[in-house]
PDB file of N, CA and C in Angstrom:
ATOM      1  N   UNK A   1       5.998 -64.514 -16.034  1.00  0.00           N
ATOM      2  CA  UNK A   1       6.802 -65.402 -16.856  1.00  0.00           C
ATOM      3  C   UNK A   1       6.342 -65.285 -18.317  1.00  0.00           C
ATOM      4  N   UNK A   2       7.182 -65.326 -19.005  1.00  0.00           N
ATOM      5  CA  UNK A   2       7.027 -65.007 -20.766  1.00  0.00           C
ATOM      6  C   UNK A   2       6.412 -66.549 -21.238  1.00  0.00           C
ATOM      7  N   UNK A   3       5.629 -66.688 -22.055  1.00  0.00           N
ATOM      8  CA  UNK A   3       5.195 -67.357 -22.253  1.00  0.00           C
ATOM      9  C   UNK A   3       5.943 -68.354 -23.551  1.00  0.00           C
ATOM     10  N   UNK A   4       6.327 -69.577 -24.101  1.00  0.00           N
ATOM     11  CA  UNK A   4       6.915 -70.321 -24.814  1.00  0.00           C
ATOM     12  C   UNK A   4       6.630 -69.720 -26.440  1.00  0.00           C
ATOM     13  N   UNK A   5       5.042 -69.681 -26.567  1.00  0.00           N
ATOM     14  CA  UNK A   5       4.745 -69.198 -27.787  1.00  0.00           C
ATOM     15  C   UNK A   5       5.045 -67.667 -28.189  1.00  0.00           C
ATOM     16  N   UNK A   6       5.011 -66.609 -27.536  1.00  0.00           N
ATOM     17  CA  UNK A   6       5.577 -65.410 -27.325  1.00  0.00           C
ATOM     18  C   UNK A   6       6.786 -65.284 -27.420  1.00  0.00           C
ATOM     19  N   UNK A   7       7.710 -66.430 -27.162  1.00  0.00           N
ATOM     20  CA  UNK A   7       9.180 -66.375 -27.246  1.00  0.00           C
ATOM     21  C   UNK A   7       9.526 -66.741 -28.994  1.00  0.00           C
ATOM     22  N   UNK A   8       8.676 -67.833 -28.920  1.00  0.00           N
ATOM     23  CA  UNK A   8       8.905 -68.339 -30.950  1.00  0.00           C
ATOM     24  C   UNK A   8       8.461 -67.323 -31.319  1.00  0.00           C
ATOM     25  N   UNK A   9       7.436 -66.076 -31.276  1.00  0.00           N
ATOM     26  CA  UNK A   9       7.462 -65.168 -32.146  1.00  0.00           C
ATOM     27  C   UNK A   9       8.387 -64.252 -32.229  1.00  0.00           C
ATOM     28  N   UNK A  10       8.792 -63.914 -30.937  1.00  0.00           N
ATOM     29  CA  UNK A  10       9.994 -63.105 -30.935  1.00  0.00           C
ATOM     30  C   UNK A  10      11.252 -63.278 -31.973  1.00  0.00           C
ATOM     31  N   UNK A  11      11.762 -64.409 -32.107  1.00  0.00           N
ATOM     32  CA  UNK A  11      12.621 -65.101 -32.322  1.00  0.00           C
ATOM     33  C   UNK A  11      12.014 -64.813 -34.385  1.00  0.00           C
ATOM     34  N   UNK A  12      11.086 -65.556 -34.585  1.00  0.00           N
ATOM     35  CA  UNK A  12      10.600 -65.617 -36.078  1.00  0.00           C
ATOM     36  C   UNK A  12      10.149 -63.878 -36.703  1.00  0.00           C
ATOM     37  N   UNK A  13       9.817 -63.010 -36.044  1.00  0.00           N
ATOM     38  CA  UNK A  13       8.873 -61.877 -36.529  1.00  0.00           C
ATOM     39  C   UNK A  13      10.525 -60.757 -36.582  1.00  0.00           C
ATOM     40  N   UNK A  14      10.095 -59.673 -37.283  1.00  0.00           N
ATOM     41  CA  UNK A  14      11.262 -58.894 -37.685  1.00  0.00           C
ATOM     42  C   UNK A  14      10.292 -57.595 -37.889  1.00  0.00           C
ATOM     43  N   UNK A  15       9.753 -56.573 -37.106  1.00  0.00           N
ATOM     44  CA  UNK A  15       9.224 -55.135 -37.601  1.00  0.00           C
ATOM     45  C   UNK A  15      10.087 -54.466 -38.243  1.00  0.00           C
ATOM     46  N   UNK A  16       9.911 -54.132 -39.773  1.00  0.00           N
ATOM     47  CA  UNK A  16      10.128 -53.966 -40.847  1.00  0.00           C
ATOM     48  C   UNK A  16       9.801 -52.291 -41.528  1.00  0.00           C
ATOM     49  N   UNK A  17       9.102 -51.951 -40.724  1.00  0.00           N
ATOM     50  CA  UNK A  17       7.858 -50.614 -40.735  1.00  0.00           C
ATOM     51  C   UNK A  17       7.015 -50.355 -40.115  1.00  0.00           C
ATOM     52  N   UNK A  18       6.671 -48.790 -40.338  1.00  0.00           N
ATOM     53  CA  UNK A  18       5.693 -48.705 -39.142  1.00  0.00           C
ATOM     54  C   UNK A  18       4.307 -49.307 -38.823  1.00  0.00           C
ATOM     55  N   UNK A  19       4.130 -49.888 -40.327  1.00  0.00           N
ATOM     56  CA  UNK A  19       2.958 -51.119 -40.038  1.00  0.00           C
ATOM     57  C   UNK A  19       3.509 -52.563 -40.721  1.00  0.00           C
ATOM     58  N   UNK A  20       4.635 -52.999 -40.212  1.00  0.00           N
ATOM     59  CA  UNK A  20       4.627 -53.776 -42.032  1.00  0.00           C
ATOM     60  C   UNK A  20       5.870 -55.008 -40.478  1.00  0.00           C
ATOM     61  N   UNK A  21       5.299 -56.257 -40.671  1.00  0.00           N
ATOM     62  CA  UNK A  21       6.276 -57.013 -39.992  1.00  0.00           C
ATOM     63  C   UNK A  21       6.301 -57.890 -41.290  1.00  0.00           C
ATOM     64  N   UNK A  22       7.819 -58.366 -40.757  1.00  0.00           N
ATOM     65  CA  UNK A  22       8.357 -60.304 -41.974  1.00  0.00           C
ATOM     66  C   UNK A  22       8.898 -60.888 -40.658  1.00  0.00           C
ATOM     67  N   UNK A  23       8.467 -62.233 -41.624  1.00  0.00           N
ATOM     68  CA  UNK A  23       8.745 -63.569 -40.851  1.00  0.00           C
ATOM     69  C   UNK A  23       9.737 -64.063 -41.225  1.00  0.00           C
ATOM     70  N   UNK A  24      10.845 -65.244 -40.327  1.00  0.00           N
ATOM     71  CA  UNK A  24      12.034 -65.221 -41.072  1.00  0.00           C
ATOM     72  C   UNK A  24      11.292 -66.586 -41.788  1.00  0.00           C
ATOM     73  N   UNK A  25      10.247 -66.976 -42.457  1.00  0.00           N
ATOM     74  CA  UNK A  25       9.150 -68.121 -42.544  1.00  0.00           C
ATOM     75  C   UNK A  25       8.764 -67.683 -43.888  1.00  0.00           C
ATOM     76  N   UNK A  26       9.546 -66.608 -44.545  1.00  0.00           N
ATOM     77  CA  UNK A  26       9.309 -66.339 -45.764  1.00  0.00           C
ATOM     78  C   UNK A  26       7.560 -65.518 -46.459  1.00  0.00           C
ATOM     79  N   UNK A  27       7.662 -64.452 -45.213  1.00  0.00           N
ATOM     80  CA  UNK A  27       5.659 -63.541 -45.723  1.00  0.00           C
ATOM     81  C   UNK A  27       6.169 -62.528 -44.625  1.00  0.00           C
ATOM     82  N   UNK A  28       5.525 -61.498 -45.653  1.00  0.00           N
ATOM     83  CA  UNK A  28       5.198 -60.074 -44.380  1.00  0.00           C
ATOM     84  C   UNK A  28       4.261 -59.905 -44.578  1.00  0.00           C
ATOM     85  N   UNK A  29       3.472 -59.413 -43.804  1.00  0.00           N
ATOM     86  CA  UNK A  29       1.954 -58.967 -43.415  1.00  0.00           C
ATOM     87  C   UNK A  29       2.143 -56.771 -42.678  1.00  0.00           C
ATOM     88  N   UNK A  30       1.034 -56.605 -43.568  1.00  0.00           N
ATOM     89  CA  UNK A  30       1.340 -54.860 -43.497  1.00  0.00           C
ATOM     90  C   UNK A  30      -0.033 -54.779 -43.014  1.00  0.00           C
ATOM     91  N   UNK A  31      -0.004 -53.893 -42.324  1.00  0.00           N
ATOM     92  CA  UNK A  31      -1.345 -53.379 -41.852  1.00  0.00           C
ATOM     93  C   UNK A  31      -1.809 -52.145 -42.429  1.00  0.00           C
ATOM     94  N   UNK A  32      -2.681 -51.890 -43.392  1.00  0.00           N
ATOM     95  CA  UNK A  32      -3.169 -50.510 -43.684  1.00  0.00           C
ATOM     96  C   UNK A  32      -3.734 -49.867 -43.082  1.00  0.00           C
ATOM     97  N   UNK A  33      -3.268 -48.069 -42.817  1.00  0.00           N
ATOM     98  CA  UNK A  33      -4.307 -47.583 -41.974  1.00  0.00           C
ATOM     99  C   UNK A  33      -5.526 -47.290 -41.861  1.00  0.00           C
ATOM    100  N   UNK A  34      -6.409 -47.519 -43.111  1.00  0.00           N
ATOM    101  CA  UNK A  34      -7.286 -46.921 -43.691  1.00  0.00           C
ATOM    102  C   UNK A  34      -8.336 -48.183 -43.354  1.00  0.00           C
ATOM    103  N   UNK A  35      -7.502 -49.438 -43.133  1.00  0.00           N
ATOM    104  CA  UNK A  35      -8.255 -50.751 -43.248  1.00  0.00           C
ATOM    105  C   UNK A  35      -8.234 -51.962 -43.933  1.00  0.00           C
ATOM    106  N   UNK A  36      -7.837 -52.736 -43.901  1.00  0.00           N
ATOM    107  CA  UNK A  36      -7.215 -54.032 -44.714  1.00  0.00           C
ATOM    108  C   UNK A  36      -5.771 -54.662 -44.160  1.00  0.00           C
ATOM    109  N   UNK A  37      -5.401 -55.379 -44.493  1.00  0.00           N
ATOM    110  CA  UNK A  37      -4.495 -56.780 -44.342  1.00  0.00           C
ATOM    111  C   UNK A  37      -3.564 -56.840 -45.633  1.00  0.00           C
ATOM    112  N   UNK A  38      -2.226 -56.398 -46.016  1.00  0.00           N
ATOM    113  CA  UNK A  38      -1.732 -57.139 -46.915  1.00  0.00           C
ATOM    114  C   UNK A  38      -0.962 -58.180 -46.633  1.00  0.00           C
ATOM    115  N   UNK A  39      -0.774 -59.369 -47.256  1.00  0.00           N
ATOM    116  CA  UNK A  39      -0.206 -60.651 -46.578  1.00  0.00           C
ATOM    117  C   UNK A  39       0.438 -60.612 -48.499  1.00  0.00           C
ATOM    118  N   UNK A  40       2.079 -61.076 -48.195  1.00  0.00           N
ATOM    119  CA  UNK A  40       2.826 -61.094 -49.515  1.00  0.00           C
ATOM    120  C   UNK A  40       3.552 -62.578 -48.696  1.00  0.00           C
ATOM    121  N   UNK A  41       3.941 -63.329 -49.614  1.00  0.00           N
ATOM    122  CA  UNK A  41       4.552 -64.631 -49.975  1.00  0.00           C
ATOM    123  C   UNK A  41       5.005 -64.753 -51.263  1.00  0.00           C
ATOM    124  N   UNK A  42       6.386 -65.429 -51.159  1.00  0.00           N
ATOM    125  CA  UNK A  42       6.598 -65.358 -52.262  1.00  0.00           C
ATOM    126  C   UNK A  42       6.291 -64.320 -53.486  1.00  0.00           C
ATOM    127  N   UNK A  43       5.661 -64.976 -54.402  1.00  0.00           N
ATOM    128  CA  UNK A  43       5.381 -63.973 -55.685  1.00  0.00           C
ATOM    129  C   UNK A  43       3.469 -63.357 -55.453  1.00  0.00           C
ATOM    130  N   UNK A  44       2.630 -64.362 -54.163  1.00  0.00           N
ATOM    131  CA  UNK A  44       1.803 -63.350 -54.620  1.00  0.00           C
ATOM    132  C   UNK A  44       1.785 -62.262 -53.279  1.00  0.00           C
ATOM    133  N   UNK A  45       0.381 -62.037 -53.739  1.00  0.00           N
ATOM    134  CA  UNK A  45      -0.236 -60.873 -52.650  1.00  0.00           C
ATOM    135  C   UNK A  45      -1.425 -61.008 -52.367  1.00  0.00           C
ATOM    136  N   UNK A  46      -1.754 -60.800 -50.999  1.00  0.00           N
ATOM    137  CA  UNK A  46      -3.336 -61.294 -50.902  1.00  0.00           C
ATOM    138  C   UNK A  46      -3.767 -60.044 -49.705  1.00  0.00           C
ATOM    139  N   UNK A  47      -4.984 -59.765 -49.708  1.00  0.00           N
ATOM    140  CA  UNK A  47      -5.446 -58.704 -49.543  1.00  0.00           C
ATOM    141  C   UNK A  47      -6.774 -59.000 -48.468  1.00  0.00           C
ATOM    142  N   UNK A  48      -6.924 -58.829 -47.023  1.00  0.00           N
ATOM    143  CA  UNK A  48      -7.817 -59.011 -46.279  1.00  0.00           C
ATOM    144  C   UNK A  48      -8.713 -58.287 -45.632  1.00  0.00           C
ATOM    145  N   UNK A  49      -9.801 -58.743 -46.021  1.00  0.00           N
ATOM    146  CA  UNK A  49     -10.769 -57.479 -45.145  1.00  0.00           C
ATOM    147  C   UNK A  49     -10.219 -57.425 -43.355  1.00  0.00           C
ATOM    148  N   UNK A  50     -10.766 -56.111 -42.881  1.00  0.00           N
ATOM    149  CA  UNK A  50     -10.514 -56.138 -41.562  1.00  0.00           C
ATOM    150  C   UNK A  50     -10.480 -54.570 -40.847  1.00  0.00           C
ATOM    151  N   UNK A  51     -11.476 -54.972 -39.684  1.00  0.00           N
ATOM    152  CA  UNK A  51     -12.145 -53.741 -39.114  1.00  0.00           C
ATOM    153  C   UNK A  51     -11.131 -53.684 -37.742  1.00  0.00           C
ATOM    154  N   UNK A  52     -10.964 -52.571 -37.155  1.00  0.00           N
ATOM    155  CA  UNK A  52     -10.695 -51.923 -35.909  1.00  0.00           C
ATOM    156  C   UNK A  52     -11.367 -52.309 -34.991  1.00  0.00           C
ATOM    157  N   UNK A  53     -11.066 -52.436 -34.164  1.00  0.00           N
ATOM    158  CA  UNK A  53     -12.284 -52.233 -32.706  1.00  0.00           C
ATOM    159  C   UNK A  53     -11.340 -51.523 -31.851  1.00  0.00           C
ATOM    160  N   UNK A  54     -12.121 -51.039 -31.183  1.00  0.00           N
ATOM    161  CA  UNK A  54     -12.076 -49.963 -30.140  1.00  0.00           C
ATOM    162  C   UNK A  54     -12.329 -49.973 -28.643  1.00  0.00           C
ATOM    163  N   UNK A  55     -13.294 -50.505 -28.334  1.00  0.00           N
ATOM    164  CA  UNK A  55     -13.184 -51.030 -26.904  1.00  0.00           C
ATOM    165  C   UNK A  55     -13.832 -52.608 -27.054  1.00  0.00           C
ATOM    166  N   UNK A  56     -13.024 -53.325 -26.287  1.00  0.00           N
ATOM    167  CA  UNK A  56     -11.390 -53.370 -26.358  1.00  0.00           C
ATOM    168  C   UNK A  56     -10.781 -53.319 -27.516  1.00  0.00           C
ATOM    169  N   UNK A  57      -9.436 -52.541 -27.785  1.00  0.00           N
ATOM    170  CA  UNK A  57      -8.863 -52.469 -28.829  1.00  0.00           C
ATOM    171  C   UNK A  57      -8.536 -53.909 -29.452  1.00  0.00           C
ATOM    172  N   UNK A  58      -8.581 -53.891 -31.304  1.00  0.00           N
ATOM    173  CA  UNK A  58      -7.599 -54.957 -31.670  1.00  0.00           C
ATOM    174  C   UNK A  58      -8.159 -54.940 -32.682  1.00  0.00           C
ATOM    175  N   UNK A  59      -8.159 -56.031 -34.036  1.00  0.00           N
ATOM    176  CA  UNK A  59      -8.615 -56.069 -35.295  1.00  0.00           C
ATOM    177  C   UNK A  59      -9.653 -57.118 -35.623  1.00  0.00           C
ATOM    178  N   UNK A  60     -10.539 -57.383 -36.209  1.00  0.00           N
ATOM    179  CA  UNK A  60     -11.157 -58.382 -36.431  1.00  0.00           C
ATOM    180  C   UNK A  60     -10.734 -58.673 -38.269  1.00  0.00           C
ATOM    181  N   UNK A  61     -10.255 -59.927 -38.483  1.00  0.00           N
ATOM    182  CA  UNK A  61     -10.040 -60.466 -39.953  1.00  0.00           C
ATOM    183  C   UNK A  61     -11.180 -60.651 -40.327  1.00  0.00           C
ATOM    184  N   UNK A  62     -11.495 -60.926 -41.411  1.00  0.00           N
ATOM    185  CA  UNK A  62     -13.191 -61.158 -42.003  1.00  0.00           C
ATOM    186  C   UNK A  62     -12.189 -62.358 -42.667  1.00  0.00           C
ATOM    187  N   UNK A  63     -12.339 -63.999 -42.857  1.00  0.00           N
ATOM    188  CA  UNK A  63     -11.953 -65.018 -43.570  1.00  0.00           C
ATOM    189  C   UNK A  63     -13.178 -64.897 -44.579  1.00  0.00           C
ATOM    190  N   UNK A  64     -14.019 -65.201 -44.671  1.00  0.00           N
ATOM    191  CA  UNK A  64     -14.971 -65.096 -45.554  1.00  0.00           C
ATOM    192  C   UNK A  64     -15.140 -63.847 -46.662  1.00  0.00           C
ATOM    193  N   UNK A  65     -15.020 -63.224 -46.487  1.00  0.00           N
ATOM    194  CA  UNK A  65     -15.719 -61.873 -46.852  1.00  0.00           C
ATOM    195  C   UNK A  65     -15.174 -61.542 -48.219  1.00  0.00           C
ATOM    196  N   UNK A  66     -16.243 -61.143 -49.287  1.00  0.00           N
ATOM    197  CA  UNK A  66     -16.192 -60.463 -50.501  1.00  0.00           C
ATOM    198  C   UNK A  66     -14.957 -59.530 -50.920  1.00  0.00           C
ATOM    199  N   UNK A  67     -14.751 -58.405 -50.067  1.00  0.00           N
ATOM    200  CA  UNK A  67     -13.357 -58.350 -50.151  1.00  0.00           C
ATOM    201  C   UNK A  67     -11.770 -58.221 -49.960  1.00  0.00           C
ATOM    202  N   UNK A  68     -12.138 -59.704 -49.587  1.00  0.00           N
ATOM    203  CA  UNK A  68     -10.699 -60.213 -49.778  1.00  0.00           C
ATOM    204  C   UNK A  68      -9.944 -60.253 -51.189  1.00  0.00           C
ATOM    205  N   UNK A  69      -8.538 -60.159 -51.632  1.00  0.00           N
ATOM    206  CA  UNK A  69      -8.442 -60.590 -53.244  1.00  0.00           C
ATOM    207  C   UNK A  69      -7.000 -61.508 -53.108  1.00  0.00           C
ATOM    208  N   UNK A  70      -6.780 -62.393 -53.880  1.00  0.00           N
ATOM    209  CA  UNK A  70      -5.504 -62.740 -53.846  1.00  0.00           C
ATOM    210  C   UNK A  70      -6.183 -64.439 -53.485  1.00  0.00           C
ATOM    211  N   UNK A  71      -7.226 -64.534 -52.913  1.00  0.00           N
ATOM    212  CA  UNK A  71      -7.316 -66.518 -52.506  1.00  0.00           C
ATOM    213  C   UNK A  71      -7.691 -67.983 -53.933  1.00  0.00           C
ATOM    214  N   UNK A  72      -8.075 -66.675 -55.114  1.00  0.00           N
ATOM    215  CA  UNK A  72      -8.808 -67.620 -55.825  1.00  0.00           C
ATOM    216  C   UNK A  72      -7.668 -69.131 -56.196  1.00  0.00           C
ATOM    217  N   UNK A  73      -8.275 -69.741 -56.229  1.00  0.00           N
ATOM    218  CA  UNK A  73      -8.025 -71.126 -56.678  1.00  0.00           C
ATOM    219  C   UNK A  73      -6.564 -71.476 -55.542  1.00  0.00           C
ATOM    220  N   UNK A  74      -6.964 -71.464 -54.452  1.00  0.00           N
ATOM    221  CA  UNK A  74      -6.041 -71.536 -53.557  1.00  0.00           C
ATOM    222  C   UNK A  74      -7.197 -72.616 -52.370  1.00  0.00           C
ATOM    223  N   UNK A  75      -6.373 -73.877 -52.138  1.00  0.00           N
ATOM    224  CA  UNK A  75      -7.155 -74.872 -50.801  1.00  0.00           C
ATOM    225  C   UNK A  75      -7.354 -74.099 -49.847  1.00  0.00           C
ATOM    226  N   UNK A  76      -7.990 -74.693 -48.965  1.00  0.00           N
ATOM    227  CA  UNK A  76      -8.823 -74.182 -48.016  1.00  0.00           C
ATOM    228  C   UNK A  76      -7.361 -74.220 -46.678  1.00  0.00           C
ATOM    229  N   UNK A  77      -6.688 -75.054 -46.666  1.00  0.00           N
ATOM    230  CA  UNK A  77      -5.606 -75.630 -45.857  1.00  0.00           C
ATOM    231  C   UNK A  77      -4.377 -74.343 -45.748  1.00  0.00           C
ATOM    232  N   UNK A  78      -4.237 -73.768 -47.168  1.00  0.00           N
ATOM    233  CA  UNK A  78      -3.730 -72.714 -47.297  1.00  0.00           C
ATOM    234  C   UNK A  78      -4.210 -71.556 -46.726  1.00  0.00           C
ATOM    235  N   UNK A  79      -5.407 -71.680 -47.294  1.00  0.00           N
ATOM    236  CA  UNK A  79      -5.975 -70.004 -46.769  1.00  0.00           C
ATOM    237  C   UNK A  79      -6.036 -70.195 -45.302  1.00  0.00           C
ATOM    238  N   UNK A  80      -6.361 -71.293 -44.600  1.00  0.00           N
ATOM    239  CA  UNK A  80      -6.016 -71.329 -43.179  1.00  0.00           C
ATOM    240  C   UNK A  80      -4.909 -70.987 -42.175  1.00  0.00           C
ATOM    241  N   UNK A  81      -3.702 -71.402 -43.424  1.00  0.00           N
ATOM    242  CA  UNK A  81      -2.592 -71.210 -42.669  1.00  0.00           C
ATOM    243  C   UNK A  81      -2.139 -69.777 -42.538  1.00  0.00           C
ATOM    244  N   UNK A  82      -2.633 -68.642 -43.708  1.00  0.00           N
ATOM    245  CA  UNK A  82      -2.468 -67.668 -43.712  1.00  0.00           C
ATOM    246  C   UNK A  82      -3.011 -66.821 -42.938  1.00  0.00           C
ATOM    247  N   UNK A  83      -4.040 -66.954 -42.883  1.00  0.00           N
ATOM    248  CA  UNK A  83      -5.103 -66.152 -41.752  1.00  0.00           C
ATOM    249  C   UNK A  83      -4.807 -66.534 -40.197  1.00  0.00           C
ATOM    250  N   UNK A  84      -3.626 -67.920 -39.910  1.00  0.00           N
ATOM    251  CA  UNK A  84      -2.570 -68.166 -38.713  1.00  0.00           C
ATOM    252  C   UNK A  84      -1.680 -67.347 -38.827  1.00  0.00           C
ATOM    253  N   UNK A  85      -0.953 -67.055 -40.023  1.00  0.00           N
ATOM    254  CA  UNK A  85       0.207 -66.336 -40.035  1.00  0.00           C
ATOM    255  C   UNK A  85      -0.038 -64.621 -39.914  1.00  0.00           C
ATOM    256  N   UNK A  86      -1.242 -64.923 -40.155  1.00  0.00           N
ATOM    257  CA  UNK A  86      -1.660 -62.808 -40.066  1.00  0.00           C
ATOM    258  C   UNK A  86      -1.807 -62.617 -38.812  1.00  0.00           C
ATOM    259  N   UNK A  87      -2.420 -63.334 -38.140  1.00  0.00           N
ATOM    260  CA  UNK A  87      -3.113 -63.452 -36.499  1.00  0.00           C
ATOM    261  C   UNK A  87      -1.494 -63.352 -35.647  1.00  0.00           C
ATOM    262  N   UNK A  88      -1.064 -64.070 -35.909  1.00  0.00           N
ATOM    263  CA  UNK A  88       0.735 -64.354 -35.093  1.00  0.00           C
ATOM    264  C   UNK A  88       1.384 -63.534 -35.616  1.00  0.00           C
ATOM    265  N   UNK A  89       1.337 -62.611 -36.496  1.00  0.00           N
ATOM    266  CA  UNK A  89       2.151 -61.120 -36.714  1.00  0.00           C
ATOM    267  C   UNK A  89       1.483 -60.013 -36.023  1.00  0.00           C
ATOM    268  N   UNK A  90       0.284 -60.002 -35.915  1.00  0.00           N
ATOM    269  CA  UNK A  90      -0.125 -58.700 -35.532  1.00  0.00           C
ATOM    270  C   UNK A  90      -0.099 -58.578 -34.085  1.00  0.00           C
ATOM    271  N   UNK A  91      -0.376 -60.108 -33.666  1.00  0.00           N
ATOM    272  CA  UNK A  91      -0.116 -60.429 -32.139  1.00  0.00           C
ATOM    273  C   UNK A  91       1.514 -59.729 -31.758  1.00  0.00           C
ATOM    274  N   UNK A  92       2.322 -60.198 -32.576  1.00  0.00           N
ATOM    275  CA  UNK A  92       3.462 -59.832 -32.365  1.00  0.00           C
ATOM    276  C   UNK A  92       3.575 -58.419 -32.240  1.00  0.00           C
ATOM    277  N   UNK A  93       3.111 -57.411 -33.502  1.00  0.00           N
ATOM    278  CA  UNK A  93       2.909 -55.851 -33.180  1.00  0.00           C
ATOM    279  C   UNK A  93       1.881 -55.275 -31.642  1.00  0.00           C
ATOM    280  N   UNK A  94       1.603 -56.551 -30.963  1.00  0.00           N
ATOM    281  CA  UNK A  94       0.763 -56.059 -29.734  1.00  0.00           C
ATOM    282  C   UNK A  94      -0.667 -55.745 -29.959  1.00  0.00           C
ATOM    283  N   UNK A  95      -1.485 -56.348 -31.425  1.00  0.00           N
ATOM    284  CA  UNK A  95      -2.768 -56.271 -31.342  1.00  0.00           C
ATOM    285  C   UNK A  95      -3.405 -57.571 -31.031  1.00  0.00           C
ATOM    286  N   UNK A  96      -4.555 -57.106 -30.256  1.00  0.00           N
ATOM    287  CA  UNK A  96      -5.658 -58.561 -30.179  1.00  0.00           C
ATOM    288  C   UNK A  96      -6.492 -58.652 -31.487  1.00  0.00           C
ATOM    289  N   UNK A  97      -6.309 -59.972 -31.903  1.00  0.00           N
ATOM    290  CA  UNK A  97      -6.408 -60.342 -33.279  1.00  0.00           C
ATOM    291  C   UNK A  97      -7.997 -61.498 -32.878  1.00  0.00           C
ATOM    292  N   UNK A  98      -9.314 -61.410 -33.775  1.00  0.00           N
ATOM    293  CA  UNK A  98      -9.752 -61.929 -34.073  1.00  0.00           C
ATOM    294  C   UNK A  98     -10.449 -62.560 -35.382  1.00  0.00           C
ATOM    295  N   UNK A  99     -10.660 -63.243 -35.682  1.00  0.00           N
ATOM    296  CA  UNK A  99     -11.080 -64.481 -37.017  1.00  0.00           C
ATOM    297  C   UNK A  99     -12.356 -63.951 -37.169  1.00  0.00           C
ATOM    298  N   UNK A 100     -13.407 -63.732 -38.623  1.00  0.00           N
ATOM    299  CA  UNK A 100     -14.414 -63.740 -38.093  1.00  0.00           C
ATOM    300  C   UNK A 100     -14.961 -64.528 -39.534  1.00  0.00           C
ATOM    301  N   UNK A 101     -15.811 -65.336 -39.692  1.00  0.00           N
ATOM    302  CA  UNK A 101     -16.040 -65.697 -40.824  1.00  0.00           C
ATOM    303  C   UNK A 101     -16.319 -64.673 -42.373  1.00  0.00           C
ATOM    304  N   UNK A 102     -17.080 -63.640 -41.801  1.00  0.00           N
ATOM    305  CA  UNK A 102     -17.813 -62.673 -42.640  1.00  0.00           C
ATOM    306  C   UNK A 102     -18.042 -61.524 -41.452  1.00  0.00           C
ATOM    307  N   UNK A 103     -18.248 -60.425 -42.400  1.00  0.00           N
ATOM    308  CA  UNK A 103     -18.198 -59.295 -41.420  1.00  0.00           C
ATOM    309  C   UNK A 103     -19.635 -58.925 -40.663  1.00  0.00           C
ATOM    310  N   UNK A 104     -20.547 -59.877 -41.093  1.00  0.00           N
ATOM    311  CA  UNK A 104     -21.810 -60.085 -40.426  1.00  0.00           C
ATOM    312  C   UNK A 104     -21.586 -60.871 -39.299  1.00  0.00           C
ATOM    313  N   UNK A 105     -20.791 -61.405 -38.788  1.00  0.00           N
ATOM    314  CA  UNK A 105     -19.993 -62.542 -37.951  1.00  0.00           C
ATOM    315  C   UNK A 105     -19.966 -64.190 -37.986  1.00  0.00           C
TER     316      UNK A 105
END
């Protein structure tokens, strides 16, 4: 059975490119291959650290980490919600998505 939350993403997420999903929630989130997170809203752009893993596959976000660019002078409430909205897109492209404070963990 499909699960309720799996169905709202279906419904909200739109793959856009071969790394690049939008939300009909107004942000796309791109995945670089090389390594990083771009997350666009509106007018800005914000830029997230974030490593591969391999067994088991999926990405780890770094929230903390040096470099990130795009959060300055932005609440904490925000940057939360974004690092939700990156996690629930990539889920949607079929990766296991984890949070990590800093890339030290």
């Amino acid at each position: 059975m499909v699960g309720k939350s799996f169905l709202k993403n279906v419904s909200e997420f739109q793959k856009t490119g071969a790394n690049t999903v939008t939300s009909s929630k107004g942000f796309t989130v791109q995945v670089k291959p090389m390594g990083g997170i771009l997350y666009h809203e509106s007018d800005s752009e914000i830029e997230i650290d974030s490593e591969w893993l391999v067994k088991p596959p999926g990405i780890i976000l770094y929230k903390g980490s040096p470099g990130n660019k795009g959060f300055n002078k932005m609440e904490q409430s925000h940057i939360d919600n974004i690092f939700s909205n990156v996690k629930r897109a990539l889920e949607y492209l079929g990766h296991r998505v984890e949070i990590w404070s800093s890339p030290s963990g």
